[in-house]
Protein backbone atom coordinates (compact mmCIF):
# COMPACT_ATOMS: atom_id res chain seq x y z
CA UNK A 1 -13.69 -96.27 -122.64
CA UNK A 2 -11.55 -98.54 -120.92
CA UNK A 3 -13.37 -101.45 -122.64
CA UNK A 4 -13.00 -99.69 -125.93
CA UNK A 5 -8.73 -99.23 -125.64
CA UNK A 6 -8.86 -103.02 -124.60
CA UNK A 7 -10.59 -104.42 -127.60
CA UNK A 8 -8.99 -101.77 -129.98
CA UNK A 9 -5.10 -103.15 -128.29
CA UNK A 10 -6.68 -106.70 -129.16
CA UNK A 11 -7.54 -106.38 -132.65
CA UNK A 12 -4.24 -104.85 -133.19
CA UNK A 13 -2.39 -107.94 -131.24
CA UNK A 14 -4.81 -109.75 -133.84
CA UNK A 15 -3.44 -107.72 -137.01
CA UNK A 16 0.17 -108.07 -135.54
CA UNK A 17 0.11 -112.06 -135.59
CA UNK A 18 -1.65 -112.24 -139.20
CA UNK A 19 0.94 -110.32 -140.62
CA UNK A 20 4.02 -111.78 -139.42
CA UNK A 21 2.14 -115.15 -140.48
CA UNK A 22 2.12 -113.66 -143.65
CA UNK A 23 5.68 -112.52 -143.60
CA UNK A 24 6.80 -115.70 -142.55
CA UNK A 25 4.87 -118.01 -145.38
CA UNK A 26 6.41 -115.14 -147.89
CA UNK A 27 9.59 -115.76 -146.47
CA UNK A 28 8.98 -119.77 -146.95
CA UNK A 29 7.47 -119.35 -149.97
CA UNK A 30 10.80 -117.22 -151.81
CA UNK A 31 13.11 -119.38 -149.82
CA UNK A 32 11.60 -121.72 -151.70
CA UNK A 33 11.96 -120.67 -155.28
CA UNK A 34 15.39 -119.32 -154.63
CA UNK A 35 16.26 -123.15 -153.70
CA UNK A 36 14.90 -124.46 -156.80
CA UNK A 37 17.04 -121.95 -159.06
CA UNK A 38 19.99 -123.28 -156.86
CA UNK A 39 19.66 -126.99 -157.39
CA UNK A 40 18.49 -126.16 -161.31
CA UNK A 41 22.07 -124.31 -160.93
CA UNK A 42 23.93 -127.25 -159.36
CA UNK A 43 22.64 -129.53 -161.62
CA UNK A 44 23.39 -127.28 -164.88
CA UNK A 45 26.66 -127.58 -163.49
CA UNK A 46 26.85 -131.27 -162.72
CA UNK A 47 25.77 -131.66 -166.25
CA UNK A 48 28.71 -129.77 -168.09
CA UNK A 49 31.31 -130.73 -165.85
CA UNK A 50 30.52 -134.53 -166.81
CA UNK A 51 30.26 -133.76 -170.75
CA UNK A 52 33.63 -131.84 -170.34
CA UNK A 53 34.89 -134.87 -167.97
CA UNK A 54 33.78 -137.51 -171.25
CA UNK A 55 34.84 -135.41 -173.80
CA UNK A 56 38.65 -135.61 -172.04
CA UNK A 57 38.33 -139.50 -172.51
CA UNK A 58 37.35 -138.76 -176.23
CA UNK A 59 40.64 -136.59 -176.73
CA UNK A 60 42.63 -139.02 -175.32
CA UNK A 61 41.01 -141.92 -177.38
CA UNK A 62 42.12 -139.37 -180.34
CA UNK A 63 45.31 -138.83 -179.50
CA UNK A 64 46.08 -143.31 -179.20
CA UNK A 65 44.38 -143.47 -182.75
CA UNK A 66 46.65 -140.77 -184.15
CA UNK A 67 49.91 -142.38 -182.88
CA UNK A 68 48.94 -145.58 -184.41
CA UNK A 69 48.09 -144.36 -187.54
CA UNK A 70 51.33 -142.57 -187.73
CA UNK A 71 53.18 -145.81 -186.78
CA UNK A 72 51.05 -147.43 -189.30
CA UNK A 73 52.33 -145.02 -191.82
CA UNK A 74 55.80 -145.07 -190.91
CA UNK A 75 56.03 -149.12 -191.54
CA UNK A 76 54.25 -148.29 -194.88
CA UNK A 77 56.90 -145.98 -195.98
CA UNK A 78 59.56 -147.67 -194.68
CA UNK A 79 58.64 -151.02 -196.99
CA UNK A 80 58.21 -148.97 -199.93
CA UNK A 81 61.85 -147.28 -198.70
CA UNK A 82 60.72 -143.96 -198.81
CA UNK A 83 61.34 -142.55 -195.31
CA UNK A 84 61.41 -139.34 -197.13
CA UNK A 85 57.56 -139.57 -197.53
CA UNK A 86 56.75 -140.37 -194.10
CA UNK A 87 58.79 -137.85 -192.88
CA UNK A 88 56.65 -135.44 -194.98
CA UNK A 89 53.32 -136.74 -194.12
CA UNK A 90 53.69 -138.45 -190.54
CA UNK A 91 50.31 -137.09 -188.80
CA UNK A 92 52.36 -136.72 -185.94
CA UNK A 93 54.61 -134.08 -187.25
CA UNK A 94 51.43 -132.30 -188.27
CA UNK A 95 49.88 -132.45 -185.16
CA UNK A 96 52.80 -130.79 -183.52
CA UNK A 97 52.87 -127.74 -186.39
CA UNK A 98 49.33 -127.49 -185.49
CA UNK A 99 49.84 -126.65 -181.58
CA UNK A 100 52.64 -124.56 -182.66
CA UNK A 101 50.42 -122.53 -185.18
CA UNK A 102 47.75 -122.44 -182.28
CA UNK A 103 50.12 -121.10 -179.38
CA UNK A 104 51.48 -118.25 -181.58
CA UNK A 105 48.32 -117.16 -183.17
CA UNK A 106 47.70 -114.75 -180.30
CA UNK A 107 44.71 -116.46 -178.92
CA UNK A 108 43.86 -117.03 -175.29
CA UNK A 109 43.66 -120.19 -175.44
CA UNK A 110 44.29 -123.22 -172.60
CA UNK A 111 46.14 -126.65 -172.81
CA UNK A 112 43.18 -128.34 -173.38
CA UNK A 113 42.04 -125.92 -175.96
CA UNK A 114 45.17 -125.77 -177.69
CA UNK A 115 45.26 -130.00 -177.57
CA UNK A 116 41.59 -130.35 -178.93
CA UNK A 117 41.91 -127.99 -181.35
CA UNK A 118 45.11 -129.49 -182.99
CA UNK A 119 43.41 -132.99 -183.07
CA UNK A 120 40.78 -132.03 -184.37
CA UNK A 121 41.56 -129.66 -187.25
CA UNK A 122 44.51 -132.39 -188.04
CA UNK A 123 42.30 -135.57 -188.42
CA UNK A 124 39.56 -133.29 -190.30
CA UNK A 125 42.12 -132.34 -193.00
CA UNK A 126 43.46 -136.00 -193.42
CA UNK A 127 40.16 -137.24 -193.95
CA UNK A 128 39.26 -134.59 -196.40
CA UNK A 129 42.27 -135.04 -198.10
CA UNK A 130 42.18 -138.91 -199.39
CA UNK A 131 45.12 -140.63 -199.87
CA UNK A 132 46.21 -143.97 -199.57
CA UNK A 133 46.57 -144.62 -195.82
CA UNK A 134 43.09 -142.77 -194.91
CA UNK A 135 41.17 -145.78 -194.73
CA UNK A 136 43.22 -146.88 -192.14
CA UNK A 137 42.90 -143.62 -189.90
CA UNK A 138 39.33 -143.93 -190.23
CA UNK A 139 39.86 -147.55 -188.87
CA UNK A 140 42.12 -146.20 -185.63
CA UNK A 141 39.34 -143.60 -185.04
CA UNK A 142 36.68 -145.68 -185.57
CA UNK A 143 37.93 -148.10 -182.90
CA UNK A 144 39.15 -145.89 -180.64
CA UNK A 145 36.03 -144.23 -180.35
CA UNK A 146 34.78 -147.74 -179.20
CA UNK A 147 37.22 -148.26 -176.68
CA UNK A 148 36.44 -144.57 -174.81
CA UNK A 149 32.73 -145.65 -174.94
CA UNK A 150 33.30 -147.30 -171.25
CA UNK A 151 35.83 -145.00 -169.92
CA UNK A 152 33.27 -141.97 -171.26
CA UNK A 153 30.46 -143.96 -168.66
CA UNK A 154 33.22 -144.13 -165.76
CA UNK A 155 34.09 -140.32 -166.02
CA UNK A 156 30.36 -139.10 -166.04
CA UNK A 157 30.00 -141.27 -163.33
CA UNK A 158 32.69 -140.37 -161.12
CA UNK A 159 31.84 -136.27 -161.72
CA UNK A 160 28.11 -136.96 -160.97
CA UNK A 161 29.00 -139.06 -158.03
CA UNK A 162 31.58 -136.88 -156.50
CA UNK A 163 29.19 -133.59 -156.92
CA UNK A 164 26.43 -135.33 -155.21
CA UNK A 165 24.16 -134.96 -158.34
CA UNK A 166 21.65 -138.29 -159.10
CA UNK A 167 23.17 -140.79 -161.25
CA UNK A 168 20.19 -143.53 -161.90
CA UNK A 169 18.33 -141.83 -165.22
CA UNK A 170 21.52 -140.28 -166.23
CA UNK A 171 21.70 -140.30 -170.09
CA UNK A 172 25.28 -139.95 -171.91
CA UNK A 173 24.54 -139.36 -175.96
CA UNK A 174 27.75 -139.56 -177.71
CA UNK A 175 28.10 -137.84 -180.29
CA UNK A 176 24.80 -135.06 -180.38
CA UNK A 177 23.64 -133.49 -183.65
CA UNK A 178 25.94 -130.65 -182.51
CA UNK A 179 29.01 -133.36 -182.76
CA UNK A 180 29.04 -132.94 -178.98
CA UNK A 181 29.12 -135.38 -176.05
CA UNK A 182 25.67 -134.71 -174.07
CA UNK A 183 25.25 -135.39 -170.45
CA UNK A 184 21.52 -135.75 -169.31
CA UNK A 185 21.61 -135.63 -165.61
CA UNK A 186 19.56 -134.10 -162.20
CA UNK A 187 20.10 -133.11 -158.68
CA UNK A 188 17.38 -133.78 -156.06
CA UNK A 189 15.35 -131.10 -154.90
CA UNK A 190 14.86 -131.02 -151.01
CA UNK A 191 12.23 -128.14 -149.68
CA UNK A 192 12.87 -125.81 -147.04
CA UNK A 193 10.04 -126.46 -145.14
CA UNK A 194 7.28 -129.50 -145.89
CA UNK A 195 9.49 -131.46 -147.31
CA UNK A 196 7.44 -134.72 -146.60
CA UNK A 197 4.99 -133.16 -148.94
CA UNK A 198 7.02 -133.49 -152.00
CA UNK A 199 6.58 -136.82 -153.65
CA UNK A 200 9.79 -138.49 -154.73
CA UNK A 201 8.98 -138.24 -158.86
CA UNK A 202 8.64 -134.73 -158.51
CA UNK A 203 12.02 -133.89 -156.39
CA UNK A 204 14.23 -134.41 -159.75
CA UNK A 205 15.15 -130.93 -161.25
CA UNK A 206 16.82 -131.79 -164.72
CA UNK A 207 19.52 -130.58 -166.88
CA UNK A 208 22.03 -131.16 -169.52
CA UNK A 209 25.64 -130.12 -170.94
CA UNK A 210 27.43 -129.97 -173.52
CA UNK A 211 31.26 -130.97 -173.79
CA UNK A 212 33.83 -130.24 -176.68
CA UNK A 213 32.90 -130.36 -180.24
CA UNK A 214 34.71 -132.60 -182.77
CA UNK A 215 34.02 -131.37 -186.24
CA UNK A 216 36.29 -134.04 -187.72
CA UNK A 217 32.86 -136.31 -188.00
CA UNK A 218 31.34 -134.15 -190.35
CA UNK A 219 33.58 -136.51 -192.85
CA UNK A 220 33.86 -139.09 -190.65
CA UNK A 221 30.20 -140.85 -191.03
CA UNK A 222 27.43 -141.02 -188.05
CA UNK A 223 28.44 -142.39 -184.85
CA UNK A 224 26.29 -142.61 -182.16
CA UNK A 225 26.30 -144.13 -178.60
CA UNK A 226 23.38 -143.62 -175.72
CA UNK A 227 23.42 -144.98 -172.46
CA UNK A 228 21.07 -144.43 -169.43
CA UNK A 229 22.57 -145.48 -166.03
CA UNK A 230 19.98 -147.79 -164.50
């Protein structure tokens, strides 16, 4: 009998261990998953933050072209000496009705918002509406679009860097099919336990954002730009 209890407390000690093996490789095993939805999280996150980040750089590359085009057309008007026509047409005088219509329309919306919005909607309408100054607006956008190009590369940069995501194989498309700025990017994926198991080419969990959209191009013409940090 005695022999019986003893081998019966044994297979039970047995039964004991194998399950709380079990319970711990479960454990492992969720802790696991739950880390990759983090990272895939992170880097979602990475990803908009640096379209967002480049799609400031675009505004403000929006904002130079419209004050030169409304110097531009203030030195046109004032050789033909009609000040009376720049003062009725100066893009700048637009832009500020615009933020005024935007802050009083009851919408929630932010500084930003309110500043993208304006710029937008007010270089859409000149370029819709021909006259005989809009070639050269096209010309300040055009080049001013350029000239953000680097400063767009320095601001993903600088958000990818400073959240810790992985900046080599980066891609920045500027402008998307959606007229957005598109950040490409990943965070690396580091395993709870075995971690020396996972091979380098498989640690990269991908993602990208989206930043502001600038309708404006839809009369504008294509303009593209992709870069890949090395």
């Amino acid at each position: 009998m005695k022999r019986y209890i003893a081998n019966e407390k044994g297979n039970t000690m047995i039964f004991m261990l194998g399950s709380m093996t079990m319970l711990v490789l479960m454990f492992v095993i969720i802790g696991s998953f739950a880390n990759v939805f983090i990272i895939k999280e992170k880097a979602s996150n990475n990803a908009e933050q640096a379209s967002l980040a480049a799609s400031g750089e675009i505004l403000a590359g929006l904002n130079t072209a419209i004050e030169l085009y409304d110097r531009h057309q203030y030195n046109y008007y004032i050789s033909i000496k009609r000040l009376d026509l720049y003062e009725q047409n100066s893009i700048l005088k637009k832009l500020g009705e615009e933020k005024a219509s935007l802050r009083s329309s009851g919408r929630n919306l932010s500084t930003i918002e309110i500043n993208h919005n304006a710029i937008n909607n007010v270089i859409k309408a000149e370029l819709e509406s021909p006259g005989i100054l809009t070639g050269a607006l096209q010309g300040f956008v055009s080049s001013e679009l350029d000239n953000a190009v680097s400063r767009v590369h320095d601001a993903v940069a600088k958000n990818i860097n400073d959240n810790n995501g992985v900046l080599s194989g980066t891609t920045i498309v500027f402008f998307n099919k959606n007229k957005r700025v598109e950040v490409k990017t990943a965070t690396k994926y580091k395993a709870i336990k075995y971690d020396s198991l996972f091979p380098e080419d498989k640690r990269l969990i991908k993602q990208k954002g989206e930043g502001l959209k600038f309708e404006f191009l839809s009369g504008f013409g294509s303009y593209k730009s992709e870069y890949t940090f090395p």
